[in-house]
N, C-alpha and C. Protein backbone atom coordinates (compact mmCIF):
# COMPACT_ATOMS: atom_id res chain seq x y z
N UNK A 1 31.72 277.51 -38.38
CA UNK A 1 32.33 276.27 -38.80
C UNK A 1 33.80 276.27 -38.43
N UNK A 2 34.37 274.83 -37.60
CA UNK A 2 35.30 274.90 -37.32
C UNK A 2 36.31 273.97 -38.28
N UNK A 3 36.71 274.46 -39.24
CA UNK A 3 37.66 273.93 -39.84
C UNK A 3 39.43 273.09 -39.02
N UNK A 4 39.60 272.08 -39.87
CA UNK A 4 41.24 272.43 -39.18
C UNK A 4 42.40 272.40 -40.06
N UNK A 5 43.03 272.79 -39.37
CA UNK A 5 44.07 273.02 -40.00
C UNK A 5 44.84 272.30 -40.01
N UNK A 6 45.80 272.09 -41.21
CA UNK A 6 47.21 271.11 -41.55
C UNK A 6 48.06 271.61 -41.88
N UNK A 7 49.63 272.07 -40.95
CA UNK A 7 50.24 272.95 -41.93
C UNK A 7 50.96 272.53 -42.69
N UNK A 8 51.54 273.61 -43.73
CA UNK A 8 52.57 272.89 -45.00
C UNK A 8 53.45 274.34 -45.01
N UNK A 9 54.35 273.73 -45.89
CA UNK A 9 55.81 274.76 -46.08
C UNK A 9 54.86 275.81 -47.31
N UNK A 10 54.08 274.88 -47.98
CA UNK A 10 53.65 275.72 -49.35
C UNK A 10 52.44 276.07 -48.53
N UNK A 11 51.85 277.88 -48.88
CA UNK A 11 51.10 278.65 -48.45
C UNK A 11 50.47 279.41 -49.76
N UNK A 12 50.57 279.07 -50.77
CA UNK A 12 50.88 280.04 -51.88
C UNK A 12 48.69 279.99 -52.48
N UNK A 13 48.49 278.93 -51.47
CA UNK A 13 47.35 278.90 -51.87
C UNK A 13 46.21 278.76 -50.99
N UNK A 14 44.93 279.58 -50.50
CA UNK A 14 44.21 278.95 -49.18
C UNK A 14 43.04 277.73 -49.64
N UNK A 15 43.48 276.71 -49.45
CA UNK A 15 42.80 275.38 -49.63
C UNK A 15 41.83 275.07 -48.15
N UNK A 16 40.83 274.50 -48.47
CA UNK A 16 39.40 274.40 -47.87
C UNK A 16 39.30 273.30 -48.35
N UNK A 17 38.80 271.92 -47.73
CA UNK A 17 38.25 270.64 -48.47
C UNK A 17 37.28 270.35 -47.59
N UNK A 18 36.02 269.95 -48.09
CA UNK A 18 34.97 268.95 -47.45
C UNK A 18 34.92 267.83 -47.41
N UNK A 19 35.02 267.52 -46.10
CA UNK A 19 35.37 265.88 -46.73
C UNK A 19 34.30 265.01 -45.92
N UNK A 20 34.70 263.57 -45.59
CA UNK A 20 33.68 262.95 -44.60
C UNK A 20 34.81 261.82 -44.42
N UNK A 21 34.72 261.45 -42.92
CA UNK A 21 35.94 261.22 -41.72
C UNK A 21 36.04 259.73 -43.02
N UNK A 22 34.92 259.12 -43.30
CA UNK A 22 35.21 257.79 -43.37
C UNK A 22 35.74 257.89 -45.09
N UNK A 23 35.46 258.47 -45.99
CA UNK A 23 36.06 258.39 -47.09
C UNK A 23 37.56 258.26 -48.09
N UNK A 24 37.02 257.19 -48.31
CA UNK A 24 38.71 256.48 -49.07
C UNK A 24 39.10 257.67 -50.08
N UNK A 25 38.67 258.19 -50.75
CA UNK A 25 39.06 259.68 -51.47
C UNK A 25 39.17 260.57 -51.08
N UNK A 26 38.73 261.31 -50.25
CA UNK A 26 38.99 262.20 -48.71
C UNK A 26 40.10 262.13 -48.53
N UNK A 27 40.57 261.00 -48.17
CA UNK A 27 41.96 260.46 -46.93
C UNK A 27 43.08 260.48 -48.06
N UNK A 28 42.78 259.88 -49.27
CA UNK A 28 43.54 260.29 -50.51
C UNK A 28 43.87 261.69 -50.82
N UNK A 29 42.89 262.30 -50.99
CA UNK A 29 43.01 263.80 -51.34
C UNK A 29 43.94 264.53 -50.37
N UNK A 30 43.81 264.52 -48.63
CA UNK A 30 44.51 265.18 -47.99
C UNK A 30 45.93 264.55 -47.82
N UNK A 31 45.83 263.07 -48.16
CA UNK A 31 47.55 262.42 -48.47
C UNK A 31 48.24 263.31 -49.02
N UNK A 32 47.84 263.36 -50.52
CA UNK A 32 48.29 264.25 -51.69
C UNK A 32 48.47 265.47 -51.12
N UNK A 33 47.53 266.40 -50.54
CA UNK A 33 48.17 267.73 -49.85
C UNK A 33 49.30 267.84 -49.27
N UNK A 34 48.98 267.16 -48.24
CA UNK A 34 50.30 267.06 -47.24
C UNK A 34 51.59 266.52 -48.05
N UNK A 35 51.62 265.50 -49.03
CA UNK A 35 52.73 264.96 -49.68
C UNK A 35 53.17 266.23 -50.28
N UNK A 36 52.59 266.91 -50.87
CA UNK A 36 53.02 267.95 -51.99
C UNK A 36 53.70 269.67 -50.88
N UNK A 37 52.83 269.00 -49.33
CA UNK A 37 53.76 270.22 -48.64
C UNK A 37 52.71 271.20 -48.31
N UNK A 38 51.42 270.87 -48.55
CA UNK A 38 50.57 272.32 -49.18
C UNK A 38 49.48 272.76 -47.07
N UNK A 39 49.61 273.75 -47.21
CA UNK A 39 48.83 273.58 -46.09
C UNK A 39 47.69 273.71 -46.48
N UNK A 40 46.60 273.31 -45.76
CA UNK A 40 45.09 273.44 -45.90
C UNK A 40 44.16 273.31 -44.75
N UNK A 41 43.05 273.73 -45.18
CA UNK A 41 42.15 273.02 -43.86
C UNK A 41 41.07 272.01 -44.35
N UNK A 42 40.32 271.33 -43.51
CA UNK A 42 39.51 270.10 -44.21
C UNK A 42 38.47 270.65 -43.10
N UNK A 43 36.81 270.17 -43.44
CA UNK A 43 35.92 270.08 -42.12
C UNK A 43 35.22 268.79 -42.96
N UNK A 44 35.71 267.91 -41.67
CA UNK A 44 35.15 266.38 -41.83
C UNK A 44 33.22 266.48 -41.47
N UNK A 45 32.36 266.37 -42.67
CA UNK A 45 30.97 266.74 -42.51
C UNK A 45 30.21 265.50 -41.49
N UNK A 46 30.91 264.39 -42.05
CA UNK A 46 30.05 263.46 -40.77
C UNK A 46 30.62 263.71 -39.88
N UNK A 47 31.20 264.61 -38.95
CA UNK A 47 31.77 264.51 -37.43
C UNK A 47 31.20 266.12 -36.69
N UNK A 48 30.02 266.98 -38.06
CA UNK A 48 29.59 267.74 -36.95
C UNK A 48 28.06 267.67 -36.66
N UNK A 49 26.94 268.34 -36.31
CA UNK A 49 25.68 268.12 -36.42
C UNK A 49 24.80 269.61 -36.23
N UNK A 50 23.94 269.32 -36.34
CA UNK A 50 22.61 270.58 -35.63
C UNK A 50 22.90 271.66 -36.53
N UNK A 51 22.88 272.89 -36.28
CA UNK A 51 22.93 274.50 -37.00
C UNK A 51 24.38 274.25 -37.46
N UNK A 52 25.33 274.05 -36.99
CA UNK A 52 26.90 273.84 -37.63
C UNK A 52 26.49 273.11 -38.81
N UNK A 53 25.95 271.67 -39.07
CA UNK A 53 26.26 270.91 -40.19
C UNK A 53 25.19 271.86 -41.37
N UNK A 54 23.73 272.60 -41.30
CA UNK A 54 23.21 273.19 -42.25
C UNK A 54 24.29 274.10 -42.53
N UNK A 55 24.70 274.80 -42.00
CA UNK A 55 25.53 276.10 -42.37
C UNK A 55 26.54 275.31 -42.87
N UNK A 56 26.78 274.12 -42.71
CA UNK A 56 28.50 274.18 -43.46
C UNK A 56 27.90 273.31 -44.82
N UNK A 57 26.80 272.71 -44.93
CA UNK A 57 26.19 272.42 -46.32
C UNK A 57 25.75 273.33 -47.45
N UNK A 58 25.20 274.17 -46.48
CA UNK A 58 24.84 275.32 -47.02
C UNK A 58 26.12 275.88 -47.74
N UNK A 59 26.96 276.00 -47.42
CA UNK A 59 28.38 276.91 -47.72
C UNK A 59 28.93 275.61 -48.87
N UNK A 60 28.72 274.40 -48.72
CA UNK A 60 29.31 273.39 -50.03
C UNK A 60 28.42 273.66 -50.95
N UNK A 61 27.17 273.68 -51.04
CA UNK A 61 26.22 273.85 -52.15
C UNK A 61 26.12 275.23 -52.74
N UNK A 62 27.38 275.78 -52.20
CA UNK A 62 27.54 277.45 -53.10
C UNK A 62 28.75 276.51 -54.09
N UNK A 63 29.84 275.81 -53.53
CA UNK A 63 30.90 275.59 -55.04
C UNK A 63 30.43 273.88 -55.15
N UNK A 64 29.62 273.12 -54.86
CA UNK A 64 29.74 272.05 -55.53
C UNK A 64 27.62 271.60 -55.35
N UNK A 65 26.73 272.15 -55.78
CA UNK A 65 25.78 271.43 -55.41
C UNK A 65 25.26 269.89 -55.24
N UNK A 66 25.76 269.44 -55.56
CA UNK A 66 25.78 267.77 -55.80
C UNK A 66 26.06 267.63 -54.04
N UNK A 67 27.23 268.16 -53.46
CA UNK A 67 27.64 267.92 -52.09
C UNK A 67 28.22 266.71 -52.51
N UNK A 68 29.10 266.61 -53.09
CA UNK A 68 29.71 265.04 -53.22
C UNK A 68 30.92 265.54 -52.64
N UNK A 69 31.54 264.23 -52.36
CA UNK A 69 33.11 264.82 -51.20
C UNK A 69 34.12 263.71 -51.96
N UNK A 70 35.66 264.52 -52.08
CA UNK A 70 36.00 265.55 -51.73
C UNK A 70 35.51 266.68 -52.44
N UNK A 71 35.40 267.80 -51.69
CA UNK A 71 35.17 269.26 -52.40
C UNK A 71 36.36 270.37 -52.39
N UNK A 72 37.41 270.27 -52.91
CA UNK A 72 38.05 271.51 -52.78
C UNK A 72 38.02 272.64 -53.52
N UNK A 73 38.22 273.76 -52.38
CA UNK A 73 37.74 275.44 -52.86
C UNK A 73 39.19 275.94 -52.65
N UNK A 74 39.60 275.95 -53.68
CA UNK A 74 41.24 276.81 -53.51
C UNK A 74 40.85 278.08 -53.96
N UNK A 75 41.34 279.02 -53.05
CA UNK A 75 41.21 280.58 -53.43
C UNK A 75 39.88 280.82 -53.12
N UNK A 76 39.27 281.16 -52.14
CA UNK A 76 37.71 281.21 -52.30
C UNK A 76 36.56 280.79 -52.88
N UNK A 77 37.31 280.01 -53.91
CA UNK A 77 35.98 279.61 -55.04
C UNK A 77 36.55 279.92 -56.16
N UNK A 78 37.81 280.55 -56.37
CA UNK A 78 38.37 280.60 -57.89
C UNK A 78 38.33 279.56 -58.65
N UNK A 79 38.80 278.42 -57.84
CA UNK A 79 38.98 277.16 -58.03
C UNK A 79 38.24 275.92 -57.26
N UNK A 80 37.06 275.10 -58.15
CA UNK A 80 36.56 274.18 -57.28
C UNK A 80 37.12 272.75 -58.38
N UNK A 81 37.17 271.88 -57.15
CA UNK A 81 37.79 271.10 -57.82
C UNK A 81 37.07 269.75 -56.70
N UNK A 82 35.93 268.77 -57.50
CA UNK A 82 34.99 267.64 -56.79
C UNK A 82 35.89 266.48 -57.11
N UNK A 83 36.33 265.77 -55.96
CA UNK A 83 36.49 264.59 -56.72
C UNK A 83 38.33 264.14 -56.09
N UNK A 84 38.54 262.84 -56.17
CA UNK A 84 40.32 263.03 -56.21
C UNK A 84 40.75 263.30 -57.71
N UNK A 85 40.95 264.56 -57.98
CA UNK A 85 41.81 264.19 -59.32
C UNK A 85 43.03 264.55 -59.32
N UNK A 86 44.36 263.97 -58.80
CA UNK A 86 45.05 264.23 -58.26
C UNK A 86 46.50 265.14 -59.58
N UNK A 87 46.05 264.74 -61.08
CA UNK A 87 46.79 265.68 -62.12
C UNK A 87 46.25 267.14 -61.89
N UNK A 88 44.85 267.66 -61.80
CA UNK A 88 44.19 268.76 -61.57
C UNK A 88 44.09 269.29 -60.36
N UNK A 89 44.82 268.83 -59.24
CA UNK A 89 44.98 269.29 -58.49
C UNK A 89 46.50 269.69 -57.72
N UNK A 90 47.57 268.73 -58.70
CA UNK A 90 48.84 268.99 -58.72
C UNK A 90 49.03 270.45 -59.65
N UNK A 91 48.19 270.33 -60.74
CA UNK A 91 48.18 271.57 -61.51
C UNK A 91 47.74 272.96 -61.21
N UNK A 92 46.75 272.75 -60.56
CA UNK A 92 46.16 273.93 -60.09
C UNK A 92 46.87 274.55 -58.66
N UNK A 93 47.67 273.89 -57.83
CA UNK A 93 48.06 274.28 -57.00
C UNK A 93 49.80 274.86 -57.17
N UNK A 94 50.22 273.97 -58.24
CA UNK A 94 51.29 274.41 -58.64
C UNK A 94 51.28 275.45 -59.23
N UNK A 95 50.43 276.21 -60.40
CA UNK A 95 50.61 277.67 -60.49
C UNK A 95 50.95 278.33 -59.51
């Protein structure tokens, strides 16, 4: 899975999001990253297909089974966080 990358000044955390290219909360969620400075990577799920897209479902249905997007995995999975919630995710990244 080819993730990409966005960089930011803040590193303090390795952020992973699933998202899908066309989603109004998606595009929200990585606003908020980038506003706050944070680097991360995103893999937009409608833009891959074949053995790539099982394996990278496969890998969302370990921290969010539902597969609902956004999905962010800060820290490996310490932290999953579905959804824009943009207080719980100012919080959690700010520790």
């Amino acid at each position: 899975m080819n993730f990409t990358r966005v960089p930011g000044k803040k590193k303090n955390h390795k952020i992973k999001i699933f998202t899908l290219s066309t989603c109004g909360w998606c595009k929200k969620t990585k606003q908020l990253l980038k506003d706050l400075e944070l680097e991360y990577e995103y893999l937009d799920m409608d833009n891959i297909s074949g053995g790539t897209l099982e394996s990278a479902r496969n890998e969302l249905k370990k921290y969010n089974p539902s597969c609902s997007y956004p999905t962010l995995v800060i820290d490996g999975g310490k932290e999953v966080i579905v959804g824009f919630k943009e207080e719980e995710i100012k919080k959690t990244v700010e520790e």
